[in-house]
Each structure stands twice: as structure tokens, then as C-alpha cells.
N, C-alpha and C. Protein backbone atom coordinates (compact mmCIF):
# COMPACT_ATOMS: atom_id res chain seq x y z
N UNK A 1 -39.83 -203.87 -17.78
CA UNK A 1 -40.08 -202.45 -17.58
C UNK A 1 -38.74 -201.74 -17.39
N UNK A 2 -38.53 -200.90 -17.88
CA UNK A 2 -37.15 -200.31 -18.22
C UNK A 2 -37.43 -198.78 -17.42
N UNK A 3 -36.68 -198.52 -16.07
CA UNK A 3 -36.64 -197.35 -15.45
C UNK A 3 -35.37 -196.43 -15.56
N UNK A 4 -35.42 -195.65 -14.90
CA UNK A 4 -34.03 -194.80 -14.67
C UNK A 4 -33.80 -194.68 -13.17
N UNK A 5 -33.77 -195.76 -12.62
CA UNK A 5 -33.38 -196.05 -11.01
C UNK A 5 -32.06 -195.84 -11.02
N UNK A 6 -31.78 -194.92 -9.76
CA UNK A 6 -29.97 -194.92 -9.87
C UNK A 6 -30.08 -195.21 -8.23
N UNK A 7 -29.66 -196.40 -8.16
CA UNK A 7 -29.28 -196.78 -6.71
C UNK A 7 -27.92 -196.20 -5.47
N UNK A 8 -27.09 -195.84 -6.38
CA UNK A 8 -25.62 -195.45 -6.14
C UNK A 8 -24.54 -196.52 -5.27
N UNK A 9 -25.42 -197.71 -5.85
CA UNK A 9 -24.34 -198.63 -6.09
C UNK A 9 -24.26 -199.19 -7.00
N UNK A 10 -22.99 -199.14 -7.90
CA UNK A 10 -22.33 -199.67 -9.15
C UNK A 10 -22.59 -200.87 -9.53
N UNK A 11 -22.50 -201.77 -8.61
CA UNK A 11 -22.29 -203.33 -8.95
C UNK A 11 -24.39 -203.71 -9.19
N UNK A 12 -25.37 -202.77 -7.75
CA UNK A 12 -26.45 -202.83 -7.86
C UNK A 12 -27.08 -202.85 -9.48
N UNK A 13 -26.31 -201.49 -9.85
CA UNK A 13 -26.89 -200.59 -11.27
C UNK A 13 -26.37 -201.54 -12.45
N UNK A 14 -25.70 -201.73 -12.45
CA UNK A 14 -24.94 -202.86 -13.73
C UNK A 14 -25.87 -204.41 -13.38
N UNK A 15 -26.46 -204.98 -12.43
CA UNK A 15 -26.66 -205.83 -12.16
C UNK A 15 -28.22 -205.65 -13.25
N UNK A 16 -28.84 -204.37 -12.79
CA UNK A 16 -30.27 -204.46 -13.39
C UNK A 16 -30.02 -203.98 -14.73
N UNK A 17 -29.27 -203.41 -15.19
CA UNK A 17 -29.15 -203.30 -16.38
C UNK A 17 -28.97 -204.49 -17.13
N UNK A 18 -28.07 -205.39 -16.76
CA UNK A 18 -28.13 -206.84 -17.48
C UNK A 18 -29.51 -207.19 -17.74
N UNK A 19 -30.27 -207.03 -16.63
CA UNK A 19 -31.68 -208.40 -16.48
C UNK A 19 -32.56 -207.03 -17.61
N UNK A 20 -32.15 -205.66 -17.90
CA UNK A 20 -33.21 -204.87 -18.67
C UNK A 20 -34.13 -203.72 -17.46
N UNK A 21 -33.61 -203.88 -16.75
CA UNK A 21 -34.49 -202.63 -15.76
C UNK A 21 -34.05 -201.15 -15.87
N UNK A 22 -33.12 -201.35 -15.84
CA UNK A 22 -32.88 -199.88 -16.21
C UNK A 22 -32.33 -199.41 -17.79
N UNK A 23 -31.85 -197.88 -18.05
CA UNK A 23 -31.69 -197.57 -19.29
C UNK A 23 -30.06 -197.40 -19.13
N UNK A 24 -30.17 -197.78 -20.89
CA UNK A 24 -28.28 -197.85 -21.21
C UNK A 24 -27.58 -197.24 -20.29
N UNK A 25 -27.61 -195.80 -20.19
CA UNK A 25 -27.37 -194.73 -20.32
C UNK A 25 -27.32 -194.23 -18.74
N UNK A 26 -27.75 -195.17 -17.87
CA UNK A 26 -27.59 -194.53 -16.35
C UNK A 26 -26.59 -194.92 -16.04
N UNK A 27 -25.02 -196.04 -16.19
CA UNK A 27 -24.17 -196.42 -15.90
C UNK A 27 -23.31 -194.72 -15.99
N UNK A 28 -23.42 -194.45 -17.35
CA UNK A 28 -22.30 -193.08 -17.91
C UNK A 28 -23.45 -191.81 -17.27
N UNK A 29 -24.24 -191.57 -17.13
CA UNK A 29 -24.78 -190.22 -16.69
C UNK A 29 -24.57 -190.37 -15.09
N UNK A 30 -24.93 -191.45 -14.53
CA UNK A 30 -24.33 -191.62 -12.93
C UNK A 30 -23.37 -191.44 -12.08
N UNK A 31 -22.30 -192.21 -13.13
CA UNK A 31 -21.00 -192.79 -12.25
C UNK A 31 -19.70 -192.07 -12.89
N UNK A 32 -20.00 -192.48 -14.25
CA UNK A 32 -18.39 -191.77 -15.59
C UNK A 32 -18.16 -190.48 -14.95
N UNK A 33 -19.03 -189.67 -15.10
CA UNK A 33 -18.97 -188.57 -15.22
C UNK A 33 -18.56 -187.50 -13.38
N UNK A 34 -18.86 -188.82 -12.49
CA UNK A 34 -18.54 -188.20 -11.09
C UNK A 34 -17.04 -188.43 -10.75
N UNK A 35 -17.09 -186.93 -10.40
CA UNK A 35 -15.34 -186.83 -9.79
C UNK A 35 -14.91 -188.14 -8.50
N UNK A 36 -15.78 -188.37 -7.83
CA UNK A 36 -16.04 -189.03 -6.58
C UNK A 36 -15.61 -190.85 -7.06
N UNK A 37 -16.19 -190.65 -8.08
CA UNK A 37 -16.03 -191.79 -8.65
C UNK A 37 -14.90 -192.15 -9.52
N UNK A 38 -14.41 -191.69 -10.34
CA UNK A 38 -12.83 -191.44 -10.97
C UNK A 38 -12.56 -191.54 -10.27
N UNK A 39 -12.13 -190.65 -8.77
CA UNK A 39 -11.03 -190.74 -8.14
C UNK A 39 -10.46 -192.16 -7.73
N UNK A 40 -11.97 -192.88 -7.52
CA UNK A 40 -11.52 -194.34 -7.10
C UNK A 40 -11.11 -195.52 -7.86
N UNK A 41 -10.89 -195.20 -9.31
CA UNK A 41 -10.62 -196.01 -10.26
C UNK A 41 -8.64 -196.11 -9.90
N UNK A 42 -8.96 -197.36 -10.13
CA UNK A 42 -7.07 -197.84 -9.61
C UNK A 42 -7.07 -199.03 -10.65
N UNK A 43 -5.53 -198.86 -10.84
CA UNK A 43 -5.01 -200.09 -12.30
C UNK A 43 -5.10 -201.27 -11.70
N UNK A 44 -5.88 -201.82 -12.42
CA UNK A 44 -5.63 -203.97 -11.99
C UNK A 44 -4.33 -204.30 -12.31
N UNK A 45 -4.00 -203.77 -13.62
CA UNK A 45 -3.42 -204.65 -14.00
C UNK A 45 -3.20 -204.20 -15.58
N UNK A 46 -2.01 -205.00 -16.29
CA UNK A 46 -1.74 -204.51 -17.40
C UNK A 46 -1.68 -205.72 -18.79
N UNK A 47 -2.28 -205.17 -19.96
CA UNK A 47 -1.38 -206.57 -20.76
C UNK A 47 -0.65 -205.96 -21.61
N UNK A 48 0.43 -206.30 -22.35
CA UNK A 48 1.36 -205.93 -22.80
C UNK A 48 1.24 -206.97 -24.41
N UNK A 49 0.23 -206.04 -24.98
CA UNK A 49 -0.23 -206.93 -26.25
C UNK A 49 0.14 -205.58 -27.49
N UNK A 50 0.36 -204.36 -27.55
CA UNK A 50 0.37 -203.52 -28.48
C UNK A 50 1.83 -202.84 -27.95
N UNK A 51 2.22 -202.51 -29.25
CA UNK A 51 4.07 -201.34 -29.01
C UNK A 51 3.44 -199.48 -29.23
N UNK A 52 2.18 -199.51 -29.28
CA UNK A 52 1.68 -198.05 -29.93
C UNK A 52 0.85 -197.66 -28.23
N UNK A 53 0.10 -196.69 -27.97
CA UNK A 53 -1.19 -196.26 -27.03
C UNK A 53 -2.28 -196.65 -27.54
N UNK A 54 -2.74 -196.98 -26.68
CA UNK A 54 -4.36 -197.91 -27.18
C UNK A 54 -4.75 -196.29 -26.96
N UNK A 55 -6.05 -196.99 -27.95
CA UNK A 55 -6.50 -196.03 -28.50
C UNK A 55 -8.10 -195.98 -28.36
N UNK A 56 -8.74 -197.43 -28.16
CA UNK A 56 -9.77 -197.93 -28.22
C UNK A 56 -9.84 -198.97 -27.97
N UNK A 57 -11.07 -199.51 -27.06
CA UNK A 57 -11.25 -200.54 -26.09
C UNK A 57 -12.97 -201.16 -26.36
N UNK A 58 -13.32 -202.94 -26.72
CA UNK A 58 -14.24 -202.92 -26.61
C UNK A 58 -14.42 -204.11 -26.05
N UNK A 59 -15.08 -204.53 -25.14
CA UNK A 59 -15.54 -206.08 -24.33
C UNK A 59 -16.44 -206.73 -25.25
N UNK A 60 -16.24 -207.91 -25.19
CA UNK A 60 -17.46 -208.98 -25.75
C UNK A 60 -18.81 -208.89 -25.17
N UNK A 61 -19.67 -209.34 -25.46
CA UNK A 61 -20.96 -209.43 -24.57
C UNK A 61 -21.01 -210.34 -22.79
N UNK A 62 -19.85 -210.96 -23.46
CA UNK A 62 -20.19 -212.19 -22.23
C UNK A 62 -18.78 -211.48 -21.08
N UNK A 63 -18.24 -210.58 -21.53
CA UNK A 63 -17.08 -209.99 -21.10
C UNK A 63 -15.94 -210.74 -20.66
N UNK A 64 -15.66 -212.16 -21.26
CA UNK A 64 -14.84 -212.25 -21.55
C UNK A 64 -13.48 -212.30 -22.48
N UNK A 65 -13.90 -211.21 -23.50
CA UNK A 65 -12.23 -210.95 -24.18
C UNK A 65 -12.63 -209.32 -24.52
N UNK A 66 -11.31 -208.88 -24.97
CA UNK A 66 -11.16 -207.46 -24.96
C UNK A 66 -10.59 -207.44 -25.96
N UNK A 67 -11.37 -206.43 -27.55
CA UNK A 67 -10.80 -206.05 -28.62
C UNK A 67 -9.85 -205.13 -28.27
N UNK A 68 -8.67 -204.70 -28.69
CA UNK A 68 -7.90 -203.51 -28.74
C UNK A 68 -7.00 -202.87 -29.70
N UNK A 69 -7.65 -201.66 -30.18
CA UNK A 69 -6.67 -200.53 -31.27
C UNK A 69 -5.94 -200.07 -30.65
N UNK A 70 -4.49 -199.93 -31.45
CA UNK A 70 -3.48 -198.98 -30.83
C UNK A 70 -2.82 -198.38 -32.31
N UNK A 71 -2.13 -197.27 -32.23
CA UNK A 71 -1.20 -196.38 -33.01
C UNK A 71 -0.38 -197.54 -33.53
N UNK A 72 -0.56 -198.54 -32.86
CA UNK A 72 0.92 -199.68 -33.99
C UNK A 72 0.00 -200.54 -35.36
N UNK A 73 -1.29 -199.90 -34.93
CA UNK A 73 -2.24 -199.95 -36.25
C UNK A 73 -2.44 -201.30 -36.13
N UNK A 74 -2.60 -202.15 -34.52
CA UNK A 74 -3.50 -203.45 -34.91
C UNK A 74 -4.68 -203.69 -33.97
N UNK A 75 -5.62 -204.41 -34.45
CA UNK A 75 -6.41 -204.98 -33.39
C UNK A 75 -5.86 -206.15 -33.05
N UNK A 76 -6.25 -206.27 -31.48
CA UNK A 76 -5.72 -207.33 -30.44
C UNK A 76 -6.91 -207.84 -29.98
N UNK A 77 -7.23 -209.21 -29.83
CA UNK A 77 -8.32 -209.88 -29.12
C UNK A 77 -7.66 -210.70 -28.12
N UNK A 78 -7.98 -210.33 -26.92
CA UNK A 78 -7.08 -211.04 -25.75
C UNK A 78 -8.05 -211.21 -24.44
N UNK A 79 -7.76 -211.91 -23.64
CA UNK A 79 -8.50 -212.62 -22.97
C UNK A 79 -8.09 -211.83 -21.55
N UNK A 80 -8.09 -210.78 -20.69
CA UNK A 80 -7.63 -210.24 -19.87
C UNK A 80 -7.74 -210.96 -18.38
N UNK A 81 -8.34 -212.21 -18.19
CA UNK A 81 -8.17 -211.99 -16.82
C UNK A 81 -6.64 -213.74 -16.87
N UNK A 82 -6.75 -214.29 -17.93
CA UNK A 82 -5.28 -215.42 -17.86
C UNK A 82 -4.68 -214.71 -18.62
N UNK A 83 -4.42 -213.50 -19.59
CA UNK A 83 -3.74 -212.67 -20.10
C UNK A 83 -3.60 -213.45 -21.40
N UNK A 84 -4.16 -214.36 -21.91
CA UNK A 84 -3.74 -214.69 -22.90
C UNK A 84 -4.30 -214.02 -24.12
N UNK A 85 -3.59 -214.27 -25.36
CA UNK A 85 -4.05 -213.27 -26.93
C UNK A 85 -4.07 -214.30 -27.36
N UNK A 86 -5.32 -213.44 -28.80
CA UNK A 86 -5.82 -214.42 -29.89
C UNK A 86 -4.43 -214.68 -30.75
N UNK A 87 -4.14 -215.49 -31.41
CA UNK A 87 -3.61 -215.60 -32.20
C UNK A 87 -3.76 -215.16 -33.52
N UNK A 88 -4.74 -214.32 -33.52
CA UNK A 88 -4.79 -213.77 -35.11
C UNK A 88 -4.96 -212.26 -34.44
N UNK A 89 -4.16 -211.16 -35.10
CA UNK A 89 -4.04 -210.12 -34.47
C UNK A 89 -3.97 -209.61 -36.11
N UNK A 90 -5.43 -208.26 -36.37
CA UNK A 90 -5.44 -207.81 -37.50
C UNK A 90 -4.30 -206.05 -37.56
N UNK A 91 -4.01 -206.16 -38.14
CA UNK A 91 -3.42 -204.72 -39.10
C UNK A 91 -4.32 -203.98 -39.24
N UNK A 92 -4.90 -203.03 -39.06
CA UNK A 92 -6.12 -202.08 -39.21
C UNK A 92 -6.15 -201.93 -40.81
N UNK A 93 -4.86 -201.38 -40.99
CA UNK A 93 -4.64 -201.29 -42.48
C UNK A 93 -5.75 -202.09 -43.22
N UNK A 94 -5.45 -202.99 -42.74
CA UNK A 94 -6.54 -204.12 -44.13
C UNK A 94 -7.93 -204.41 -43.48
N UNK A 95 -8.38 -203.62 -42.41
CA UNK A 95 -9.80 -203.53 -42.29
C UNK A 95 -10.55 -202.37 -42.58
N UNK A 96 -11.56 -202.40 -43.63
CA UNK A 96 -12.09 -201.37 -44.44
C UNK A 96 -13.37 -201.32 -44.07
């Protein structure tokens, strides 16, 4: 059964969204969008896999690796929490 429960805790709301209780869409109408909440976003941490500004960011399902576009025109598949990268790193160029 799929609700629109907003608990106003983060870790709560992401938890039922995994198992299917709630809808896509209450993570970003809840939390993204509150000033209260930005404010508390702080850097972990950095990887130093692109020479351009990322540009675009996408997690795996299982969230462990992180696609990444940048202006140096490649995708990066890297593993963010031992920092390590895929070894095959595409050129955008040649993805159509």
C-alpha cells in the first residue's frame, strides 16, 4: 500500500520508501525543497575523479557506485565511500 506519510524524519521516510510505502516523490516535496533542511547539508567529503564541474550525478540501485558527468566531457563510475574509480571512464563524445 503506497501512502504519502511524511514523518519528518529523513532516514524514517527513505526507509519506507525502499520497502514501497510511501510515494517517489515525498523525499523531494518534503525535505529538497526546505530551507531548514539545506541549511544542514555539510560536505563529507570529496573525489577528485573529473578536471571539468560535475554536472550530473547518479547512484546505482544498491548505492554503491556513483555515475558522474562533468564539462571535461566524461563519465566516471566510482565507488565513493573507498574512493576508488572504474577503470573504464567513457568520453561522452562517443555516447549517443
Amino acid at each position: 500500500m503506497v501512502t504519502m506519510s511524511y514523518s519528518g524524519n529523513l532516514v524514517w521516510d527513505v526507509n519506507k520508501r525502499l520497502i514501497g510505502y510511501n510515494e517517489p516523490n515525498i523525499i523531494r516535496s518534503n525535505y529538497l525543497g526546505r530551507k531548514e533542511f539545506v541549511q544542514r547539508l555539510k560536505l563529507e567529503g570529496t573525489l577528485n575523479v573529473h578536471d571539468g564541474c560535475v554536472n550530473t550525478i547518479s547512484w546505482s540501485d544498491t548505492g554503491e557506485y556513483l555515475l558522474s558527468g562533468s564539462d571535461d566531457t566524461f563519465l566516471v563510475i566510482s565507488n565513493p565511500y573507498n574512493k576508488k574509480v572504474s577503470r573504464d571512464q567513457y568520453n561522452s563524445d562517443q555516447i549517443r
